[in-house]
N, C-alpha and C. Protein backbone atom coordinates (compact mmCIF):
# COMPACT_ATOMS: atom_id res chain seq x y z
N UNK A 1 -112.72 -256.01 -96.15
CA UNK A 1 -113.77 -255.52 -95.31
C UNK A 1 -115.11 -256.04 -95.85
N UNK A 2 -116.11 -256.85 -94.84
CA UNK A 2 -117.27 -257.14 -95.41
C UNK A 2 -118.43 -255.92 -95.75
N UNK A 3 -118.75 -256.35 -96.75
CA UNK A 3 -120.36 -255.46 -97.35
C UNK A 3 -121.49 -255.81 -96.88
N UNK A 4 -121.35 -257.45 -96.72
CA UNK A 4 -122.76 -258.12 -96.77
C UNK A 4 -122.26 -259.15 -95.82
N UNK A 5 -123.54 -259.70 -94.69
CA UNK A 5 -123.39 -260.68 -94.12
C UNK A 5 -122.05 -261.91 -94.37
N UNK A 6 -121.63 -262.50 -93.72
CA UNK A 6 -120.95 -263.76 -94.10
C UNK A 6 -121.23 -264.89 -93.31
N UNK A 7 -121.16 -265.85 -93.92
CA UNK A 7 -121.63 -267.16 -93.22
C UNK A 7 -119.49 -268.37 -92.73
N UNK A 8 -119.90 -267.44 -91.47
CA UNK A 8 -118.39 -268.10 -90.82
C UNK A 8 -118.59 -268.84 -90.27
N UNK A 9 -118.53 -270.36 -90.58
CA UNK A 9 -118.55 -271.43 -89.52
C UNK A 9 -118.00 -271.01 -88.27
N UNK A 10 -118.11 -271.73 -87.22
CA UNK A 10 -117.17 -272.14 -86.35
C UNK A 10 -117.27 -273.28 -85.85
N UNK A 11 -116.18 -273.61 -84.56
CA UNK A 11 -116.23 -274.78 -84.23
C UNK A 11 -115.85 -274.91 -82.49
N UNK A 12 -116.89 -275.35 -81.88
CA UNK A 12 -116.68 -275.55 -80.40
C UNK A 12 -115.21 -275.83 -79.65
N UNK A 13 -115.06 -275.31 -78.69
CA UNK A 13 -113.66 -275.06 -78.26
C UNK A 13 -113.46 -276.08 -77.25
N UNK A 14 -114.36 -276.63 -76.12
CA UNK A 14 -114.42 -277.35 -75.66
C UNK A 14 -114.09 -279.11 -75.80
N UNK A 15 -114.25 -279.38 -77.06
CA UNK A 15 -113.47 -280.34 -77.47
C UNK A 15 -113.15 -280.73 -78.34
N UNK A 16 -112.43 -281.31 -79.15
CA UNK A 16 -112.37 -281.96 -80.38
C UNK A 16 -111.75 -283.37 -80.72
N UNK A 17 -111.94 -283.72 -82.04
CA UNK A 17 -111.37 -285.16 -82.43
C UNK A 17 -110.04 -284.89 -82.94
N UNK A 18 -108.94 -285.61 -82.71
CA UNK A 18 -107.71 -285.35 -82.88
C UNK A 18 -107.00 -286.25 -83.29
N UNK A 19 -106.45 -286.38 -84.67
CA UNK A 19 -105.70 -287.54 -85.56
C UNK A 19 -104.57 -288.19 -84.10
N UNK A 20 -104.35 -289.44 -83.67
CA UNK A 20 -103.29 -289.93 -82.98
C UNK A 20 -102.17 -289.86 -84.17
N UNK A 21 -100.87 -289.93 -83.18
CA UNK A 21 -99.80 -290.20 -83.94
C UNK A 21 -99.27 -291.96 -84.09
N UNK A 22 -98.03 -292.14 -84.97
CA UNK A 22 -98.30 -293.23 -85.13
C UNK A 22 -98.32 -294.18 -83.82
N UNK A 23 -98.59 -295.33 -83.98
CA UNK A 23 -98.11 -296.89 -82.75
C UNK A 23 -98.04 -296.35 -81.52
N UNK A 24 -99.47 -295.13 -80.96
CA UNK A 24 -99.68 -295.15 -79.56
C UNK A 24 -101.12 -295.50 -79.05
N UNK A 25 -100.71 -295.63 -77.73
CA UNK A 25 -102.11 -295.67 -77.41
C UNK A 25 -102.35 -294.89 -76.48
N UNK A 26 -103.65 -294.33 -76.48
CA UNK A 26 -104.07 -293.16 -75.03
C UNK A 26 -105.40 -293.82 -74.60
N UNK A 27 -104.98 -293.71 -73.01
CA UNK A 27 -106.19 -294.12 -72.03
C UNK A 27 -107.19 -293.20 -71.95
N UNK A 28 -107.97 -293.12 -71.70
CA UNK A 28 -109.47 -292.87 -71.46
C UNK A 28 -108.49 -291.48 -69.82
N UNK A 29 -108.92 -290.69 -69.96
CA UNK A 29 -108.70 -289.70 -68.88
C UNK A 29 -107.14 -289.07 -68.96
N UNK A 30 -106.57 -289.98 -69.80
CA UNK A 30 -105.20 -289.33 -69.69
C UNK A 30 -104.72 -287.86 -70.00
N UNK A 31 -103.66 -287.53 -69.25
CA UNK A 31 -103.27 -286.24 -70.15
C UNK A 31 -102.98 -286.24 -71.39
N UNK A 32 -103.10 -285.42 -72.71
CA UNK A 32 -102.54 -285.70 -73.79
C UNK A 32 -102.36 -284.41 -74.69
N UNK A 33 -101.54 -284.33 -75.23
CA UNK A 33 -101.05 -283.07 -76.20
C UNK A 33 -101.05 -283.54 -77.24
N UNK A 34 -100.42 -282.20 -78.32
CA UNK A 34 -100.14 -282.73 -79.81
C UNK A 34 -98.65 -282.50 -79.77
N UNK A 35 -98.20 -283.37 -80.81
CA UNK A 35 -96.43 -283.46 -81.31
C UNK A 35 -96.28 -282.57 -81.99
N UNK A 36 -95.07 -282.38 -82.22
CA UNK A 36 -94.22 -281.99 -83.75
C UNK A 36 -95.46 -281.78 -84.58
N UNK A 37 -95.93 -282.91 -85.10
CA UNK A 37 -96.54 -283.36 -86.69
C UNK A 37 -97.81 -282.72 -86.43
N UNK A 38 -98.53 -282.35 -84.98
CA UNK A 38 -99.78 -282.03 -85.21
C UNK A 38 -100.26 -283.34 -84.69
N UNK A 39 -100.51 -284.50 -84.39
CA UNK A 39 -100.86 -285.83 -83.47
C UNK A 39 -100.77 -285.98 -82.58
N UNK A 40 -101.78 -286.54 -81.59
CA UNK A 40 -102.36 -286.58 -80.51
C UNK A 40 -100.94 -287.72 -79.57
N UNK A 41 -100.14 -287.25 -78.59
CA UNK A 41 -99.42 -288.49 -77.91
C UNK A 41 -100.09 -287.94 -76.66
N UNK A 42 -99.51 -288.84 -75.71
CA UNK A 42 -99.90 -288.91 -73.89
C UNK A 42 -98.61 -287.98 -73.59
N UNK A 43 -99.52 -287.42 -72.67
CA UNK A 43 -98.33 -286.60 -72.19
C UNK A 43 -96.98 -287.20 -71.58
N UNK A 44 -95.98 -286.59 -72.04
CA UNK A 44 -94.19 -287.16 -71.13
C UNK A 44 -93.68 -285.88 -70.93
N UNK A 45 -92.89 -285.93 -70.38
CA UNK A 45 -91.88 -284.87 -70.22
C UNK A 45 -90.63 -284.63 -71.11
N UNK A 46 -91.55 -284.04 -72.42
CA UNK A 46 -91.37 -283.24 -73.69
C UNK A 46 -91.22 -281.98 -73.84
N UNK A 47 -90.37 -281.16 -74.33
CA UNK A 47 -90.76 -279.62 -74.08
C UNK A 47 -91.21 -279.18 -75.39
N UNK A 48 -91.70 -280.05 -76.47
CA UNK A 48 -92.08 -279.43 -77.52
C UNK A 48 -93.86 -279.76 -77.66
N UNK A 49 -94.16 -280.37 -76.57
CA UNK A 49 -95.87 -280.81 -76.87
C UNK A 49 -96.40 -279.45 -76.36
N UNK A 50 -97.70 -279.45 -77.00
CA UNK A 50 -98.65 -277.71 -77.11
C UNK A 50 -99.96 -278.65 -77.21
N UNK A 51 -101.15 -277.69 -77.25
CA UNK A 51 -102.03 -278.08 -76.96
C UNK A 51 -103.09 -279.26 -76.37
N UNK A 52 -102.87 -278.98 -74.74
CA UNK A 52 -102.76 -280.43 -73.94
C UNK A 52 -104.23 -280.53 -73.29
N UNK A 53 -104.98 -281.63 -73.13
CA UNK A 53 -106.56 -281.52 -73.40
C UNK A 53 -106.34 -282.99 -72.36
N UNK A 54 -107.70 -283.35 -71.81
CA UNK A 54 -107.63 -285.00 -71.38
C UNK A 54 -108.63 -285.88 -72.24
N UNK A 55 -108.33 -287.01 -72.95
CA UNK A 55 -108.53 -287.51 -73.58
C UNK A 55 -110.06 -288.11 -73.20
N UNK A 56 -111.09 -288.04 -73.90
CA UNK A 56 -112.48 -288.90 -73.03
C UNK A 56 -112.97 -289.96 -72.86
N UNK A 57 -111.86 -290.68 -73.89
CA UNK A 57 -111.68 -292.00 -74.43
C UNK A 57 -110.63 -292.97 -74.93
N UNK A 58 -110.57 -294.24 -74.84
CA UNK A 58 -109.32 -294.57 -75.58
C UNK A 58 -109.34 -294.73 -76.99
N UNK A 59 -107.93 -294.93 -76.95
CA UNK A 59 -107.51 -295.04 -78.53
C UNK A 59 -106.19 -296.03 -78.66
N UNK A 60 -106.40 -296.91 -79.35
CA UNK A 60 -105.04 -297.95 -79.41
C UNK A 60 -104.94 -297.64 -81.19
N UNK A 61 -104.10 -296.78 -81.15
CA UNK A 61 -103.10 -296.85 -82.52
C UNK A 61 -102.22 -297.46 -82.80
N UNK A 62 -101.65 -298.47 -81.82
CA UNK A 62 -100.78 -299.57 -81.90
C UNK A 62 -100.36 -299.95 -83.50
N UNK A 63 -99.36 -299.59 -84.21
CA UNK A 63 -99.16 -300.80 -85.37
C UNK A 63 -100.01 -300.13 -86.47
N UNK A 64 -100.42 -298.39 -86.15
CA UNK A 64 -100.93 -297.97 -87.15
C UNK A 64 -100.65 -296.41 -87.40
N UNK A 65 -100.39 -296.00 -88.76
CA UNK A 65 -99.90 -294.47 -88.95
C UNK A 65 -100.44 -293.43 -88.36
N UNK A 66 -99.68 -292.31 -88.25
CA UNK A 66 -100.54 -291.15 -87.93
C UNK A 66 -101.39 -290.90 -88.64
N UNK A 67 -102.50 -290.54 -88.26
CA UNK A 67 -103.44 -290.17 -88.42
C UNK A 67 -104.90 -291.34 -88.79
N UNK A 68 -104.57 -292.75 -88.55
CA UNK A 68 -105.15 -293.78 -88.74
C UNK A 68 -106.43 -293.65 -87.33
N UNK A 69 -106.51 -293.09 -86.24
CA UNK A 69 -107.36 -293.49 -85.70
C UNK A 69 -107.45 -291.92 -85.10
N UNK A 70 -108.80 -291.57 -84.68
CA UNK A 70 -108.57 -289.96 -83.83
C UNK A 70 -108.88 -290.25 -82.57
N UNK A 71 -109.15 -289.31 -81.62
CA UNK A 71 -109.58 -289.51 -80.30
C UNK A 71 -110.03 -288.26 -79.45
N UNK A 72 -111.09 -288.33 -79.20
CA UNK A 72 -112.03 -286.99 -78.43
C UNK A 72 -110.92 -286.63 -77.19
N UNK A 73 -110.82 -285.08 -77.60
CA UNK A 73 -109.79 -285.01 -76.32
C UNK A 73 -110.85 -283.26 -75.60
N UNK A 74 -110.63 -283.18 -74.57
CA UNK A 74 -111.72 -282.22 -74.24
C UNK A 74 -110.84 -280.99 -73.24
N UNK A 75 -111.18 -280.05 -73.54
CA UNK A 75 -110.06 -279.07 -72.99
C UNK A 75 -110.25 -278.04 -71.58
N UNK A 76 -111.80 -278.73 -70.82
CA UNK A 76 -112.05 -278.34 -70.08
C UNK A 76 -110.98 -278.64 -68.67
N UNK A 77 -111.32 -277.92 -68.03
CA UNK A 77 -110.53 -278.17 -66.58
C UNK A 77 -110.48 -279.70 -65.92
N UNK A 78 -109.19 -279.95 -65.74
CA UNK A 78 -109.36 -281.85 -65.23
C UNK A 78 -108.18 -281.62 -63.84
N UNK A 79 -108.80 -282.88 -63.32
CA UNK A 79 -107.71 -283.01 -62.18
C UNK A 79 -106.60 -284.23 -62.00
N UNK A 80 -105.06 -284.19 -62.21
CA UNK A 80 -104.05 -284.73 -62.48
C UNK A 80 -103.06 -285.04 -61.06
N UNK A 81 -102.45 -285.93 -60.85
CA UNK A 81 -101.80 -286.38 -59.93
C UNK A 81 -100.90 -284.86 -59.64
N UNK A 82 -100.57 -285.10 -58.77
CA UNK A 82 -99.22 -284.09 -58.32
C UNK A 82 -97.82 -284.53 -58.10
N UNK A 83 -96.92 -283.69 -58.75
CA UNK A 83 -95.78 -284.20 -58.29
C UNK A 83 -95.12 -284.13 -56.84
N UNK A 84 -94.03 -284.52 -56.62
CA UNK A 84 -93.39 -284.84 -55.19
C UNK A 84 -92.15 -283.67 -55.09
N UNK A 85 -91.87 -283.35 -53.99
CA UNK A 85 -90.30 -283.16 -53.13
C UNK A 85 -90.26 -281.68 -53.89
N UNK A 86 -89.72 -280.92 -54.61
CA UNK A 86 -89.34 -279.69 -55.39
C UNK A 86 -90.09 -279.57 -56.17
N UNK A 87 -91.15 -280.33 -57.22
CA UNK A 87 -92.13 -280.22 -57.91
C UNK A 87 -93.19 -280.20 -57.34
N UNK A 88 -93.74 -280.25 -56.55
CA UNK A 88 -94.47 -280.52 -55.27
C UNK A 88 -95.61 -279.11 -55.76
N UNK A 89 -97.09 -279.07 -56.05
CA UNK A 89 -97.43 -277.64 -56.48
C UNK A 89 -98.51 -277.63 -55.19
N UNK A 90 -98.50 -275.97 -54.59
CA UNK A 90 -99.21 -275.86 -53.23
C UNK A 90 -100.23 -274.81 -54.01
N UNK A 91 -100.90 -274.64 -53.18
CA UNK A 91 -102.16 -273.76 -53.50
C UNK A 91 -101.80 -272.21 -53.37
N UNK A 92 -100.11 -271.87 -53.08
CA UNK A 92 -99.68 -270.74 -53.51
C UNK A 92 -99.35 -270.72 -54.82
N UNK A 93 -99.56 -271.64 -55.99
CA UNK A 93 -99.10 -271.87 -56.87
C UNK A 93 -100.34 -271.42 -57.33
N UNK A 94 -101.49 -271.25 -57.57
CA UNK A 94 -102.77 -271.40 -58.11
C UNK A 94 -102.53 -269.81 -58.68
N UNK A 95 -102.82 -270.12 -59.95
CA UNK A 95 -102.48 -268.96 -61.13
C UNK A 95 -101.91 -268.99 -62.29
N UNK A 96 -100.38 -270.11 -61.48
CA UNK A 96 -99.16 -270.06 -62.13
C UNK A 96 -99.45 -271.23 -63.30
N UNK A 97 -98.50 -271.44 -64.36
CA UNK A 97 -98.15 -272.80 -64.95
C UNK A 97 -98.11 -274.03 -64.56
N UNK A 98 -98.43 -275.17 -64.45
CA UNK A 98 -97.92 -276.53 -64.15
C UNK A 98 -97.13 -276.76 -65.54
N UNK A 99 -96.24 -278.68 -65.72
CA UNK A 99 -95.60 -278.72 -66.60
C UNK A 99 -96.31 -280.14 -66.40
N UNK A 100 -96.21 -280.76 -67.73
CA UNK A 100 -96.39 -281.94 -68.23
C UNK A 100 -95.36 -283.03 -67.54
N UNK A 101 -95.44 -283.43 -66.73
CA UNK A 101 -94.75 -284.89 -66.05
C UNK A 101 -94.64 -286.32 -67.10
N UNK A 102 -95.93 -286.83 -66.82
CA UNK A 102 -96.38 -287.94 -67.80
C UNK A 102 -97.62 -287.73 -67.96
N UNK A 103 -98.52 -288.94 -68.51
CA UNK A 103 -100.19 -288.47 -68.67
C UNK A 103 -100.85 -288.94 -67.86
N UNK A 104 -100.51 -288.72 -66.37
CA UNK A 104 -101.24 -288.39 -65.34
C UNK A 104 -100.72 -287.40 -64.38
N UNK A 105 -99.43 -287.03 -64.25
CA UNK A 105 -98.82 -285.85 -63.66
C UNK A 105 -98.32 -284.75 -63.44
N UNK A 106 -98.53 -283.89 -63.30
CA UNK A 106 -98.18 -282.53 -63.29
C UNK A 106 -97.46 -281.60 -62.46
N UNK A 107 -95.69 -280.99 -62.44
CA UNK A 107 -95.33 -280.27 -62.03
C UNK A 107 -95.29 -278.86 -61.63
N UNK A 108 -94.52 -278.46 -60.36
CA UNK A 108 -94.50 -277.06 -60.88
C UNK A 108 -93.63 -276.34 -61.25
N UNK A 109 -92.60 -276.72 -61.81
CA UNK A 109 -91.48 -276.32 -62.56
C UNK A 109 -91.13 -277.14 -64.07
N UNK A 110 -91.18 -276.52 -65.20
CA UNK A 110 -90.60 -277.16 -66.32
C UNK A 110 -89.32 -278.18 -66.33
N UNK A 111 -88.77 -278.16 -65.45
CA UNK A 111 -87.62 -279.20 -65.20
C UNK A 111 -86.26 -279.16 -65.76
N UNK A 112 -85.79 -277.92 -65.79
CA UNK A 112 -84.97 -277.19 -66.56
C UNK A 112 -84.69 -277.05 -68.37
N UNK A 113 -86.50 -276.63 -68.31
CA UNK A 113 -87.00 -276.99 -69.96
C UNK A 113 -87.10 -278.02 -70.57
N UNK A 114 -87.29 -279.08 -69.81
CA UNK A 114 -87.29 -280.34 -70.58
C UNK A 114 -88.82 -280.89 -70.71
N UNK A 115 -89.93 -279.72 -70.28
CA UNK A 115 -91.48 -280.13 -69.89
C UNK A 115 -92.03 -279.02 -70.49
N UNK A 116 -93.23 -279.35 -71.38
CA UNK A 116 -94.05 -278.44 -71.55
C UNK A 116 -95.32 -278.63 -70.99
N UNK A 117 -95.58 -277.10 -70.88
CA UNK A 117 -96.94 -276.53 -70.09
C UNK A 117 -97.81 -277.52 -70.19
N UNK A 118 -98.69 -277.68 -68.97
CA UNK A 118 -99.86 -278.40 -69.14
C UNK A 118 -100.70 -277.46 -69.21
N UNK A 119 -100.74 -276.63 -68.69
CA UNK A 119 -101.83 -275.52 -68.29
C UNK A 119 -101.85 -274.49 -67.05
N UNK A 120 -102.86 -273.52 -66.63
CA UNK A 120 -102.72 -272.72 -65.47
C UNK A 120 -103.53 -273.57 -64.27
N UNK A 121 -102.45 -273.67 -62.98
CA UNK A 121 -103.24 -274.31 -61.91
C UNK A 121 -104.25 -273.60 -61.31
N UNK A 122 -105.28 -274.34 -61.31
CA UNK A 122 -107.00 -273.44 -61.28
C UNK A 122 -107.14 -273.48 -59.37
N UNK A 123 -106.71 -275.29 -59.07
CA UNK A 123 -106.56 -275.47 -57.77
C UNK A 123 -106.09 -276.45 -57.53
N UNK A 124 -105.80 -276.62 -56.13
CA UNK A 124 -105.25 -278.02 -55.63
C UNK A 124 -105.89 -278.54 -54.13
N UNK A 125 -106.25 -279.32 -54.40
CA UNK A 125 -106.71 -280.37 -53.46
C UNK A 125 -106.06 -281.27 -52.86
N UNK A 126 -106.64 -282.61 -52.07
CA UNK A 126 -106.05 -283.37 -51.92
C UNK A 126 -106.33 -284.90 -52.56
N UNK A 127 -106.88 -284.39 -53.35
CA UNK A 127 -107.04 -285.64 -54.97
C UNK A 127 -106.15 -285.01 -55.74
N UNK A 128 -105.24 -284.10 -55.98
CA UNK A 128 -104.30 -283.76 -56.89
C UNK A 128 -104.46 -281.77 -57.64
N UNK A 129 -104.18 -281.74 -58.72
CA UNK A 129 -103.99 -280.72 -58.96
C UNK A 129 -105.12 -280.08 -60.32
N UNK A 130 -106.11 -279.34 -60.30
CA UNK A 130 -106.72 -278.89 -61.30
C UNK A 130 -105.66 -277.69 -62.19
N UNK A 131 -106.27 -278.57 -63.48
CA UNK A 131 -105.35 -277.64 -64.38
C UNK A 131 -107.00 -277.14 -65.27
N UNK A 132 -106.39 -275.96 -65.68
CA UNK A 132 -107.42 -274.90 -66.72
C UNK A 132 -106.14 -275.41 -68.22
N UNK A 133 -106.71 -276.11 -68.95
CA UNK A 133 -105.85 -275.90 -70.06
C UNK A 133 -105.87 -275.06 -71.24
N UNK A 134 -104.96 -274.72 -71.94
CA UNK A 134 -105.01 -273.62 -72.34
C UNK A 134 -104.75 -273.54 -73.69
C-alpha cells in the first residue's frame, strides 16, 4: 500500500513498436498480431495469434531474427476486406467477434477454431468491415 506519491510511468495504448518475428515481412496497413514468441507476423488463419493492431508501416525482416527489426502497429479501429458465402459478416453482426482470415481479411466465424480473433465488429460498410481491436 502506498504512503507517498509514486512516480508510475505509463505508456500510450494506441500504439506501439513491436519486435517482428523472424524472415517476415509486413505491409504498411496490414492486419497483424503477435505469435507464440511475442513477434509481430501478418495476420493468417492461426488460432494462436493475440494482440492484433494494423501495422502503419512496413517492415521487411526478410533473412533476419526475431526481434532484428520492429514495426509501429496501431490499435485503433481499421477497416479490413470481408469475407464471402458463410463467413460473409452483415451489420447484424456488429458487436460480435470477427476472426483473422489473412492480413487483409476478416471473418465471422473462427473456422472451426482454426482463426483467432481479430477484434469486435464496430461496423460494416461497403468498403469492408470495421474492426475495434482489442
Amino acid at each position: 500500500m502506498l504512503t507517498k506519491p509514486r512516480n508510475t510511468p505509463s505508456k500510450g495504448t494506441q500504439y506501439n513498436h513491436v519486435p517482428l518475428a523472424a524472415n517476415v515481412e509486413v505491409h504498411q496497413g496490414a492486419l497483424v498480431a503477435l505469435d507464440a514468441a511475442g513477434n509481430l507476423v501478418p495476420g493468417s488463419a492461426v488460432n494462436t495469434l493475440k494482440k492484433p493492431g494494423r501495422a502503419t508501416e512496413a517492415a521487411d525482416n526478410t533473412g533476419g531474427a526475431a526481434g532484428d527489426l520492429k514495426c509501429r502497429v496501431d490499435y485503433e479501429c481499421s477497416r479490413y476486406d470481408n469475407s464471402a458465402a458463410a463467413d460473409e459478416i452483415t451489420r447484424a453482426d456488429i458487436g460480435s467477434d470477427c476472426y483473422i482470415v489473412d492480413d487483409e481479411t476478416v471473418a465471422k466465424t473462427d473456422g472451426g477454431g482454426a482463426r483467432s480473433v481479430a477484434g469486435e465488429i464496430f461496423d460494416v460498410d461497403a468498403g469492408g468491415v470495421w474492426v475495434k481491436f482489442k
